[in-house]
C-alpha atoms as a PDB file:
ATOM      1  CA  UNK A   1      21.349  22.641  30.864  1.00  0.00           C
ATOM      2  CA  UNK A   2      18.394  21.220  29.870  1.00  0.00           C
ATOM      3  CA  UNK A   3      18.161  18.562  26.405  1.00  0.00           C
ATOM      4  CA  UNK A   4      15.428  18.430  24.354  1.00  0.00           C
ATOM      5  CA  UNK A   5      15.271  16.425  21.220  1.00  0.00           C
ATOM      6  CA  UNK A   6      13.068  17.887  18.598  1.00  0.00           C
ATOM      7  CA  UNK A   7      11.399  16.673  15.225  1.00  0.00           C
ATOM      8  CA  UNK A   8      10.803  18.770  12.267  1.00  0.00           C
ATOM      9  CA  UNK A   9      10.428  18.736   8.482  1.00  0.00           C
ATOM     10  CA  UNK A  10      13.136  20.091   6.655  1.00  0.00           C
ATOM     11  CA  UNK A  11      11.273  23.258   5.259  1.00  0.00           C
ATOM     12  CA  UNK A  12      10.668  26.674   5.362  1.00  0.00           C
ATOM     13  CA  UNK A  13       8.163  26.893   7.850  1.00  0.00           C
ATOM     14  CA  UNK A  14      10.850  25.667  10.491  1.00  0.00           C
ATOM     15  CA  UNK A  15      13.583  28.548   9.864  1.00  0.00           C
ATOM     16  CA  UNK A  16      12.448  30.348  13.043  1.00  0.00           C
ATOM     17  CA  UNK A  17      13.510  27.198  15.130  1.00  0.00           C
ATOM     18  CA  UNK A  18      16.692  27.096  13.467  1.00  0.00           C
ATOM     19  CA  UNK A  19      17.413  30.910  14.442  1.00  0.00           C
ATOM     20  CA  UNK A  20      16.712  30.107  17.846  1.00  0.00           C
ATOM     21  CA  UNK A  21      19.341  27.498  18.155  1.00  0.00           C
ATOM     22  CA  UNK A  22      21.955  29.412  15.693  1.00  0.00           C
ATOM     23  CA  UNK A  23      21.093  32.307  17.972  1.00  0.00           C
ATOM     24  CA  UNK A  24      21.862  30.863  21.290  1.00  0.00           C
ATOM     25  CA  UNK A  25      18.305  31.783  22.360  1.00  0.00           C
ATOM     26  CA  UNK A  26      17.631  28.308  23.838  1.00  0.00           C
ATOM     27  CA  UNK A  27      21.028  28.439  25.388  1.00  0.00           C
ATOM     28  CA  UNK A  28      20.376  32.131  27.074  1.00  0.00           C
ATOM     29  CA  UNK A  29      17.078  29.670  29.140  1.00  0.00           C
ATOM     30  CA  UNK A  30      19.905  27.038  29.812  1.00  0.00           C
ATOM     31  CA  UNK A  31      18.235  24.667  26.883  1.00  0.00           C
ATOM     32  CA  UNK A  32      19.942  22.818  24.448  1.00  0.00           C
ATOM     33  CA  UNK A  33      18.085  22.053  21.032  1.00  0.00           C
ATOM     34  CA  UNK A  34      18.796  18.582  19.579  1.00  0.00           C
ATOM     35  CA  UNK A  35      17.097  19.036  16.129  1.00  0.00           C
ATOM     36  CA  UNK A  36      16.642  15.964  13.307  1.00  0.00           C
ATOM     37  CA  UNK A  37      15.382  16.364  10.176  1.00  0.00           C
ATOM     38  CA  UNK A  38      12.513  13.874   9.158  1.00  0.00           C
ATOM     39  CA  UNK A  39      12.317  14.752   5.386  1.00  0.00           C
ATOM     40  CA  UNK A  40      10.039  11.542   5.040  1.00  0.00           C
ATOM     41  CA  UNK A  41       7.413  13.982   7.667  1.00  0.00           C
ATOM     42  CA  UNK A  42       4.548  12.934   9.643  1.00  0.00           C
ATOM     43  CA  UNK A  43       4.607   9.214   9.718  1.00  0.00           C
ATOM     44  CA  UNK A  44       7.931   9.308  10.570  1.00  0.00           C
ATOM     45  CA  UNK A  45       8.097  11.379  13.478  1.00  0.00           C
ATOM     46  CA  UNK A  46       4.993   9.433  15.451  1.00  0.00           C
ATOM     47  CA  UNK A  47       7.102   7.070  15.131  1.00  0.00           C
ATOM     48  CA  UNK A  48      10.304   8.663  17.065  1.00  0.00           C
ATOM     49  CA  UNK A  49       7.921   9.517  18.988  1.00  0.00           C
ATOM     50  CA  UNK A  50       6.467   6.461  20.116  1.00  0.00           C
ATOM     51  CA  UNK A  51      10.004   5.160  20.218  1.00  0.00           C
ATOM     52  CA  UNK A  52      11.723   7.819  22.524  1.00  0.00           C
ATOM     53  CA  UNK A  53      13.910   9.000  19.415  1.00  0.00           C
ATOM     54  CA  UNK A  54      12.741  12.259  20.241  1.00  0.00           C
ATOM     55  CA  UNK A  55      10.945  14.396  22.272  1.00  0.00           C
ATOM     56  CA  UNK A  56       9.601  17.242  20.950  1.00  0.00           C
ATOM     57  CA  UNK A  57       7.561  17.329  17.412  1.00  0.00           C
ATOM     58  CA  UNK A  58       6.582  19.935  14.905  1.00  0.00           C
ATOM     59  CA  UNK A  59       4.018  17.701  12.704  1.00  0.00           C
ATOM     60  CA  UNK A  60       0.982  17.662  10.983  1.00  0.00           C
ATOM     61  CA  UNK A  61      -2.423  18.209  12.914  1.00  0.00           C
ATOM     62  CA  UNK A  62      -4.093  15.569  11.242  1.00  0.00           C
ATOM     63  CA  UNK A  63      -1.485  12.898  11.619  1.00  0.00           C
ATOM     64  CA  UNK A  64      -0.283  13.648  15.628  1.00  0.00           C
ATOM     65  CA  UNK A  65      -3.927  13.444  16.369  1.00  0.00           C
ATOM     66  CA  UNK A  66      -4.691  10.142  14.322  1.00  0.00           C
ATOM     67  CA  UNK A  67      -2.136   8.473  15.861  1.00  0.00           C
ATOM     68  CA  UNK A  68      -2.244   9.784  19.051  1.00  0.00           C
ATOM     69  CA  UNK A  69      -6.174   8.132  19.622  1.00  0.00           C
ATOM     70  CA  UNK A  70      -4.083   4.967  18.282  1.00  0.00           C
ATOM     71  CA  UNK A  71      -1.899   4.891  21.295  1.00  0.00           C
ATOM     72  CA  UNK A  72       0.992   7.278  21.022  1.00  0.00           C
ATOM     73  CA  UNK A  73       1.894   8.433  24.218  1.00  0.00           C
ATOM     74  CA  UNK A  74       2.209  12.489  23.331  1.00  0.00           C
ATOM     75  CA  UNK A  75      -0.144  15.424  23.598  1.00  0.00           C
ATOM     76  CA  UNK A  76      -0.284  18.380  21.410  1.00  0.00           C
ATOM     77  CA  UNK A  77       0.597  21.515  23.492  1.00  0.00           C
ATOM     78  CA  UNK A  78       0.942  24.059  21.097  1.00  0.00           C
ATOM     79  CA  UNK A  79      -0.550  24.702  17.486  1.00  0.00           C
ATOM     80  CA  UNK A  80       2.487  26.028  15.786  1.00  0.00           C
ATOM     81  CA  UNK A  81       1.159  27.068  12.217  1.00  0.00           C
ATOM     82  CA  UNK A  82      -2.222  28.630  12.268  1.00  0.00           C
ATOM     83  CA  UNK A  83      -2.998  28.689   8.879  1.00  0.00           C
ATOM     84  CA  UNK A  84      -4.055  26.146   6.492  1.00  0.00           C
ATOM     85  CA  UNK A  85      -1.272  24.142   4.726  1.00  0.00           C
ATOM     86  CA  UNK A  86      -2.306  24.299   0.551  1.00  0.00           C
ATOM     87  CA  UNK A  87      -1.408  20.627  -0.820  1.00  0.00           C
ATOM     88  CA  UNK A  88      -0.376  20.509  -4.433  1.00  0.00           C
ATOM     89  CA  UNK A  89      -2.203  17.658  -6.017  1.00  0.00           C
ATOM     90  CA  UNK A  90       1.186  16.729  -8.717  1.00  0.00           C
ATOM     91  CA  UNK A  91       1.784  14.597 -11.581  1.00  0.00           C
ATOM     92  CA  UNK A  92       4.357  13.664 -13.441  1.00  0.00           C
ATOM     93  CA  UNK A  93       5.285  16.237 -15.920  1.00  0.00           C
ATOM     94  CA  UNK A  94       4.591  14.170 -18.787  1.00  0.00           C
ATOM     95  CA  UNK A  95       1.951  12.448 -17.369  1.00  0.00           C
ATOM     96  CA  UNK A  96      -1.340  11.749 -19.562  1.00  0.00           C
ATOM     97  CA  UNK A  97      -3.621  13.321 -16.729  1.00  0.00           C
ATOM     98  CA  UNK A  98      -4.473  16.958 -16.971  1.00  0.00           C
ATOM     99  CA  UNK A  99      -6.534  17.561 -13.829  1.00  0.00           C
ATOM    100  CA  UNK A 100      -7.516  15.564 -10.604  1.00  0.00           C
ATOM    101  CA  UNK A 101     -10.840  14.216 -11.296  1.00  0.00           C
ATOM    102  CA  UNK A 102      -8.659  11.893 -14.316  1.00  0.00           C
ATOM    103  CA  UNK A 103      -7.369  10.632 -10.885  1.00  0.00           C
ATOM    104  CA  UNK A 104      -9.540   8.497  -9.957  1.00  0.00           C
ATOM    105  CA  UNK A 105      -8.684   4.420  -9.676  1.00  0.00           C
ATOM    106  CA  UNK A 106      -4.999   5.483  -9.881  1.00  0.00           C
ATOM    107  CA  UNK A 107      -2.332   4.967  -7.135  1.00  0.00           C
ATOM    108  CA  UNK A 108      -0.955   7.944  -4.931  1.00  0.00           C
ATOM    109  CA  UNK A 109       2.368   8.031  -4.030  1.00  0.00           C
ATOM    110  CA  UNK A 110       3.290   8.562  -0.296  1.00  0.00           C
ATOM    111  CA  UNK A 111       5.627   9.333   2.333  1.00  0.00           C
ATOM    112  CA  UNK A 112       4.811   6.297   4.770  1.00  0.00           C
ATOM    113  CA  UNK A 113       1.423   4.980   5.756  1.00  0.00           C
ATOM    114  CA  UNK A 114      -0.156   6.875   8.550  1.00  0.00           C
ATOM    115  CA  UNK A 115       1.971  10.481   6.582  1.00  0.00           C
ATOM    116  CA  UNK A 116       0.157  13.583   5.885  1.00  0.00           C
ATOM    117  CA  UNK A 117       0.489  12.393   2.312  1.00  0.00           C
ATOM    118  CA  UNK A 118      -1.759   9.175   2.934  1.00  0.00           C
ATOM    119  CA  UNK A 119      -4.214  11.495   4.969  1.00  0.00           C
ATOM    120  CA  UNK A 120      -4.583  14.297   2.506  1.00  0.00           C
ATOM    121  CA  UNK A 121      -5.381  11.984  -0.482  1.00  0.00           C
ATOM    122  CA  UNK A 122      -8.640  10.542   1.742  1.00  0.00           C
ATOM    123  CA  UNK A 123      -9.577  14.088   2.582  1.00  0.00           C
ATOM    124  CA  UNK A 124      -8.890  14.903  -1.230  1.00  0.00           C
ATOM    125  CA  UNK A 125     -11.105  12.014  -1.888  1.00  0.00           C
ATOM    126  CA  UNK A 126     -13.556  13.178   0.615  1.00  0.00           C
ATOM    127  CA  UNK A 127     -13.612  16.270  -1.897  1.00  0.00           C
ATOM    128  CA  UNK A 128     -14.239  14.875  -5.123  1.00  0.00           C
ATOM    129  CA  UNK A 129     -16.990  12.164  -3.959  1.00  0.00           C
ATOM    130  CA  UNK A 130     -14.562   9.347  -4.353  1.00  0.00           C
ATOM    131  CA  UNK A 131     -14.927   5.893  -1.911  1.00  0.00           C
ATOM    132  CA  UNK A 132     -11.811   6.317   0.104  1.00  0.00           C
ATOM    133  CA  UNK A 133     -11.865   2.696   0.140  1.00  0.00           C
ATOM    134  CA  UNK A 134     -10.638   2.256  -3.280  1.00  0.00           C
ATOM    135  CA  UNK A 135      -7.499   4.431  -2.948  1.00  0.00           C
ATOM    136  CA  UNK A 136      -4.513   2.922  -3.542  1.00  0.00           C
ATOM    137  CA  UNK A 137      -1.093   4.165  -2.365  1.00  0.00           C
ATOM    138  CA  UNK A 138       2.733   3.278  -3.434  1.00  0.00           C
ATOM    139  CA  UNK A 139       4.995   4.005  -0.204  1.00  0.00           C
ATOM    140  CA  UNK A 140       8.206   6.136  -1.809  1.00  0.00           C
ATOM    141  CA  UNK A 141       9.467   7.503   1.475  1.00  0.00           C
ATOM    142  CA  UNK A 142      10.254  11.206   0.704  1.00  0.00           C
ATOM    143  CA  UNK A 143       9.921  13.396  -2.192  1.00  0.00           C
ATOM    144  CA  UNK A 144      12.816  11.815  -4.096  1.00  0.00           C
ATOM    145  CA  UNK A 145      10.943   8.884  -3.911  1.00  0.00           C
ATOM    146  CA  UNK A 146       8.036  10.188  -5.236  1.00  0.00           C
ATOM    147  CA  UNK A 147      10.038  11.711  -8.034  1.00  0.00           C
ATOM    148  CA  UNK A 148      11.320   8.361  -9.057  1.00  0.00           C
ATOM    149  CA  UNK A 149       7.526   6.996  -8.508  1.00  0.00           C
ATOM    150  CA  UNK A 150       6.195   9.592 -10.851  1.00  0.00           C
ATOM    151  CA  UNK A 151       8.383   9.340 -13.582  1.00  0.00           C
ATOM    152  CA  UNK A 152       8.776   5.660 -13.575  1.00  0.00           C
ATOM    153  CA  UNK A 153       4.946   5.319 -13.835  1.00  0.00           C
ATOM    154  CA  UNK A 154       4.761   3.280 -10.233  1.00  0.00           C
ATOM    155  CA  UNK A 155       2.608   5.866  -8.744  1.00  0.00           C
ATOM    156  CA  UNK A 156       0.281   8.090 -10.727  1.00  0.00           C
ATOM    157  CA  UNK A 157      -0.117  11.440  -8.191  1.00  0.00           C
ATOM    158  CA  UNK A 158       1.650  12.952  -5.121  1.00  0.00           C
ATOM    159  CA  UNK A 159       0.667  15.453  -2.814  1.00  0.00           C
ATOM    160  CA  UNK A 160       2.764  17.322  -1.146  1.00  0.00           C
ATOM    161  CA  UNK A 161       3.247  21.085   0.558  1.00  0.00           C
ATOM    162  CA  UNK A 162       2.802  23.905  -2.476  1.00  0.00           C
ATOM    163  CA  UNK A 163       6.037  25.732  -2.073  1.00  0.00           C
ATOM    164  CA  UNK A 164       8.163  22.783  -1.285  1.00  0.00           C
ATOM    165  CA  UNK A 165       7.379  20.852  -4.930  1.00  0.00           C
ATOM    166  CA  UNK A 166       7.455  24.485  -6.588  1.00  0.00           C
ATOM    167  CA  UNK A 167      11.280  23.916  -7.685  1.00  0.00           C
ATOM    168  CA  UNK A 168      10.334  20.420  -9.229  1.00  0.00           C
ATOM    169  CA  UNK A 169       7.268  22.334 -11.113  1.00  0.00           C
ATOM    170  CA  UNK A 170       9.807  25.097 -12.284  1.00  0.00           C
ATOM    171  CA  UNK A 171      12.000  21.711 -13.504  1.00  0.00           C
ATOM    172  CA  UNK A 172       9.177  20.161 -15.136  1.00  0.00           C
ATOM    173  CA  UNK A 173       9.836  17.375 -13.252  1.00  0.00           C
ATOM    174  CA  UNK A 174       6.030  17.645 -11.733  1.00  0.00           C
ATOM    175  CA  UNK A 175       2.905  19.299 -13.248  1.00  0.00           C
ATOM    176  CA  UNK A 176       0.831  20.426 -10.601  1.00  0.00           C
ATOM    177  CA  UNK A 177      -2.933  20.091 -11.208  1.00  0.00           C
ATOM    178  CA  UNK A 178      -4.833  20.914  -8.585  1.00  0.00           C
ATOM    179  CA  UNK A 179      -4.495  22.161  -4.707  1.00  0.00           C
ATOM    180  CA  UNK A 180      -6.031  20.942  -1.363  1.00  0.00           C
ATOM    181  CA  UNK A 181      -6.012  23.188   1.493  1.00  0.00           C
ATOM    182  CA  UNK A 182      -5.833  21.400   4.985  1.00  0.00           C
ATOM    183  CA  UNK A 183      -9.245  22.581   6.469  1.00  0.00           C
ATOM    184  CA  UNK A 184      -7.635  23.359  10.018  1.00  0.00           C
ATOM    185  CA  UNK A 185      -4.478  25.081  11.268  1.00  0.00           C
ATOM    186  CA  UNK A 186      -1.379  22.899   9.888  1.00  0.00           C
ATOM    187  CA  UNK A 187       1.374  22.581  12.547  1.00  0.00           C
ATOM    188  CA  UNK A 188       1.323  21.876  15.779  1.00  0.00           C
ATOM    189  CA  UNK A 189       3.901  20.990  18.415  1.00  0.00           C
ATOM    190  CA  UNK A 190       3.770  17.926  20.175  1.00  0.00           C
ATOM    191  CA  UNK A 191       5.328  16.836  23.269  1.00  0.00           C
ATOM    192  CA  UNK A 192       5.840  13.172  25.049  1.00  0.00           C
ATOM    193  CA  UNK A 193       3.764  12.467  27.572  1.00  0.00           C
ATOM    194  CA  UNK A 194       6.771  11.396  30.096  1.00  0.00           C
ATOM    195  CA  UNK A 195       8.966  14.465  28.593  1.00  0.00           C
ATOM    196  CA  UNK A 196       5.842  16.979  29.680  1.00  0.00           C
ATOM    197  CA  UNK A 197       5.925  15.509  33.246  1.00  0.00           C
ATOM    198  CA  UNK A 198       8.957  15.274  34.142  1.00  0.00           C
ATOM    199  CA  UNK A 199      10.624  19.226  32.751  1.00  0.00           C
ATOM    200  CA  UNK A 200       7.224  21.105  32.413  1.00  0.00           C
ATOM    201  CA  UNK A 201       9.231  24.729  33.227  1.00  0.00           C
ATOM    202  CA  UNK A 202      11.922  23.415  30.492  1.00  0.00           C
ATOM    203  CA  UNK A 203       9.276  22.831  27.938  1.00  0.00           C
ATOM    204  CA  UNK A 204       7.317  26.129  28.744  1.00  0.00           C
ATOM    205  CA  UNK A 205      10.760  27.722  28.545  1.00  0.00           C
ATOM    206  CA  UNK A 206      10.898  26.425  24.894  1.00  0.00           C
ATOM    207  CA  UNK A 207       7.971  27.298  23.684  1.00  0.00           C
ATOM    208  CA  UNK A 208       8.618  30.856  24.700  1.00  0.00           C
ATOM    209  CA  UNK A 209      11.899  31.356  23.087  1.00  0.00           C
ATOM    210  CA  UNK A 210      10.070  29.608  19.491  1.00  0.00           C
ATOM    211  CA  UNK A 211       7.135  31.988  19.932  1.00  0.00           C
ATOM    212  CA  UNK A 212       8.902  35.013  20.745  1.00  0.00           C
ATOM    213  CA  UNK A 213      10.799  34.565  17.251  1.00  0.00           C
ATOM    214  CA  UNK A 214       8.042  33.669  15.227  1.00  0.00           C
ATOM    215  CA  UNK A 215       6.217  36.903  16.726  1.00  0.00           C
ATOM    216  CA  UNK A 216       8.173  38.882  14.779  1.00  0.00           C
ATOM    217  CA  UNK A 217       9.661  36.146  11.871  1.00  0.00           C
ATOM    218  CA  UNK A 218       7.845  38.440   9.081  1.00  0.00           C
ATOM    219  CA  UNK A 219       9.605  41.387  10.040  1.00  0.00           C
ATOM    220  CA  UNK A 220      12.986  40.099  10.057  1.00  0.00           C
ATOM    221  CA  UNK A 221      15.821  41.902   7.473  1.00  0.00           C
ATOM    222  CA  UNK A 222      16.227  39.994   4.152  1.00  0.00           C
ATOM    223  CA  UNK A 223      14.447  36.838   5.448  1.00  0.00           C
ATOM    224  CA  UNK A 224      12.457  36.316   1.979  1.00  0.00           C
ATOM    225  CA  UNK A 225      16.085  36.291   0.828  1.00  0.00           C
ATOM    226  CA  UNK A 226      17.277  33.676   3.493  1.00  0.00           C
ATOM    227  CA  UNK A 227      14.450  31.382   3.088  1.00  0.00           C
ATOM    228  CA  UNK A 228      14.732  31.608  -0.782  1.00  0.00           C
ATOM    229  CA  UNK A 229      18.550  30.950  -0.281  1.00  0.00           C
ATOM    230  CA  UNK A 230      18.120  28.200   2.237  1.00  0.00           C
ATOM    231  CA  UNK A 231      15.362  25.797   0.776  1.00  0.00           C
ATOM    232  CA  UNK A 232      16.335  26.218  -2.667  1.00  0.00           C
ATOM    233  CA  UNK A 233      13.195  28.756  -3.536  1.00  0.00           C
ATOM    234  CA  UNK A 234      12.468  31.941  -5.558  1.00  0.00           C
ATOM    235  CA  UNK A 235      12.139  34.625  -3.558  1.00  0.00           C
ATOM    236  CA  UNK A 236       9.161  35.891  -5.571  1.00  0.00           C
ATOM    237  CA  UNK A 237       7.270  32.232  -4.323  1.00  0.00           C
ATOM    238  CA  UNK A 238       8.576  32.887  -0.717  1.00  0.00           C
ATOM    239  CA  UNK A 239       6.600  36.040  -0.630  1.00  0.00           C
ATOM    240  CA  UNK A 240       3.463  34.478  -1.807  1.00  0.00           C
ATOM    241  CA  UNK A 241       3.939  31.931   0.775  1.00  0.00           C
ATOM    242  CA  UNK A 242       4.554  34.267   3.633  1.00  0.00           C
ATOM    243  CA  UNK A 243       1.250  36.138   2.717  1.00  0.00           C
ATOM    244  CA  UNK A 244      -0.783  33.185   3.418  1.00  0.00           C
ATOM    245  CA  UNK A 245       1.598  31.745   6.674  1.00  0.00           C
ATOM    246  CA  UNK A 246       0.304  32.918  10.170  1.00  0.00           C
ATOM    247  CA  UNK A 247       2.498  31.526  13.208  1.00  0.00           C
ATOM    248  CA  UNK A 248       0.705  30.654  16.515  1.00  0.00           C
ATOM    249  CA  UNK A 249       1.205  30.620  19.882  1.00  0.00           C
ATOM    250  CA  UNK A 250      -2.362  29.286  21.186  1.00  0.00           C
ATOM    251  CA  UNK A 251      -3.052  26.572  21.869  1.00  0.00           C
ATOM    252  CA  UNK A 252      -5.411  24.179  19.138  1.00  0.00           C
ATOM    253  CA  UNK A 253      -9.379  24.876  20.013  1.00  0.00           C
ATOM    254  CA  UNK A 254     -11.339  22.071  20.681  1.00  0.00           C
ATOM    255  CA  UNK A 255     -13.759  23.182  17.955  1.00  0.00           C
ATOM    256  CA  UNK A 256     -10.935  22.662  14.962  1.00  0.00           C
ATOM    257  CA  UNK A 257      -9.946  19.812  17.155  1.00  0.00           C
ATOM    258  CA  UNK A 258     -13.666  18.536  16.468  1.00  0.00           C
ATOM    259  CA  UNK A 259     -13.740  19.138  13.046  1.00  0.00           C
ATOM    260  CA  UNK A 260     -10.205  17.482  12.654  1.00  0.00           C
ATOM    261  CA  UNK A 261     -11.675  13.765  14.546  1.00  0.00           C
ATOM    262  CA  UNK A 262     -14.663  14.285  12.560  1.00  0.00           C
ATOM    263  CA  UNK A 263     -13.148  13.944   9.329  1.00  0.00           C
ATOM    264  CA  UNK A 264     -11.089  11.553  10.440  1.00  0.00           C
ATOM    265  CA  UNK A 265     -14.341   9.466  11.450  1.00  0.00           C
ATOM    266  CA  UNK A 266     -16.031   9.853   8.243  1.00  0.00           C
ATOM    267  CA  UNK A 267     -12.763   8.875   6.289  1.00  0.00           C
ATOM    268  CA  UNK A 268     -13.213   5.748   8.212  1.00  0.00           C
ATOM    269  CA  UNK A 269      -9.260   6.792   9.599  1.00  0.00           C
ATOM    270  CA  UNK A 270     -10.440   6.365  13.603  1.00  0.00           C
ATOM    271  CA  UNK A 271     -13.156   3.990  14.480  1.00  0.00           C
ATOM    272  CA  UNK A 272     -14.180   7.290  17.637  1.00  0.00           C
ATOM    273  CA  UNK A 273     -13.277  10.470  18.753  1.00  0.00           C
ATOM    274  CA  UNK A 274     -12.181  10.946  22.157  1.00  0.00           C
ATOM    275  CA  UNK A 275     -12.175  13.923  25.009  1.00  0.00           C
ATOM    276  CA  UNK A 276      -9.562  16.997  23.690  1.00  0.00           C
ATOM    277  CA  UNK A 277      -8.237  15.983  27.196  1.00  0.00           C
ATOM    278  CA  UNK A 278      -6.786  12.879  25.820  1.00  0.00           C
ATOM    279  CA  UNK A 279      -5.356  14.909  23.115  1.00  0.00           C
ATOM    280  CA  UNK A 280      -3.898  18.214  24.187  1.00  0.00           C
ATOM    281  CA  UNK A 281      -1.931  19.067  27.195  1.00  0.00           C
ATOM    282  CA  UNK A 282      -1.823  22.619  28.468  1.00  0.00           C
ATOM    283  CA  UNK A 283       1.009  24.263  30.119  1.00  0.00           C
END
């Protein structure tokens, strides 16, 4: 038997992982699933990453490949989502600004530098002619942090996945004001460089048993009931969400790879872009 430690948000778009090891499908390839929740996301897990916490990582396509040009030793092997992830651009609910261009000059709450949160408010910048280089940023850790950041006036707008905030919308704890779509594929799985050399077969084995349940995820009895019952959702929103949700099993192209360093470039976020070899590893 086989370990593999694995990263992943703890959201909806990770259910079909957590099948597999309720399941025993990992077990039934002689593979045991260590999963750990990073609920603070993307920043977090380069981290485990770069400190052998983990091996395995379902993260954000922006953030694995920023930091992965900065030195950490993993390679993308898999996109996982292949749809765009939609951002809501939130405020407090009470909060004096009524849409994002009364943004401007005020201070975004995220996750952890180097987080998908960080990221997305330069590419939201990037949208609405702002200089990235005036953005300013109060580090809250997760989304309860960014609750208390809100409301306490220490942070002036979060962004953070659409259908994850909805509950704190439906609270009125946020007021959502405007969306950002990611303008690539969302999710993709990363793997440690030492991890993919030494059990190739063992991480191929993996990714089969993942993609063979998210082939059919859609499909499954009553899962717009278990996902709404699981992450705390309406069923009505987990609908809309799995109308716009495509699962992959390719791996990322080189031209959304491209488009991905090139924003990253002009956001002044990587000084160069480097060869997709340096990037992605294929199985």
């Amino acid at each position: 038997m086989t370990t593999i430690r694995v990263g992943g948000v703890p959201e909806h778009f990770n259910l079909p992982w957590h099948l597999c090891i309720e399941e025993g499908d990992f077990q039934d390839e002689e593979i045991e699933i260590i999963w750990r929740n990073f609920p603070d996301g993307t920043g977090a897990m380069n981290k485990a990453l770069r400190n052998k916490e983990i091996d395995v990582a379902i993260i954000l396509t922006e953030g694995i490949t920023k930091d992965i040009i900065a030195g950490n030793p993993s390679r993308i092997i898999q996109e996982y989502i292949g749809s765009p992830l939609i951002w809501g651009i939130h405020v407090a609910h009470k909060s004096r600004f009524t849409n994002v261009r009364d943004l401007q000059g005020t201070k975004a709450a995220i996750s952890r530098i180097g987080s998908g949160s960080q990221l997305m408010a330069y590419v939201n910048a990037q949208n609405e002619g702002w200089n990235p280089e005036n953005l300013n940023f109060e580090i809250v850790g997760d989304i309860d942090g960014a609750v208390d950041a809100l409301t306490g006036d220490r942070a002036q707008y979060f962004m953070w996945e659409y259908f994850t905030t909805k509950p704190f919308v439906d609270r009125e704890i946020f007021r959502r004001v405007a969306d950002c779509p990611t303008p690539w594929p969302c999710f993709v799985i990363a793997a440690r460089k030492d991890i993919l050399e030494e059990n190739p077969q063992e991480i191929k084995k993996m990714l089969e048993v993942v993609n063979n349940k998210t082939q059919g995820f859609k499909e499954v009895p009553m899962i717009e009931e278990e996902l709404a019952t699981r992450y705390g959702q309406k069923t009505q929103d987990i609908k809309k969400w799995l109308q716009k949700t495509s699962w992959s099993r390719d791996q990322i192209t080189e031209e959304e790879l491209s488009k991905v360093q090139n924003t990253l470039k002009e956001l002044g976020l990587i000084d160069n872009s480097v060869s997709s070899s340096k990037i992605i590893f294929n199985l």
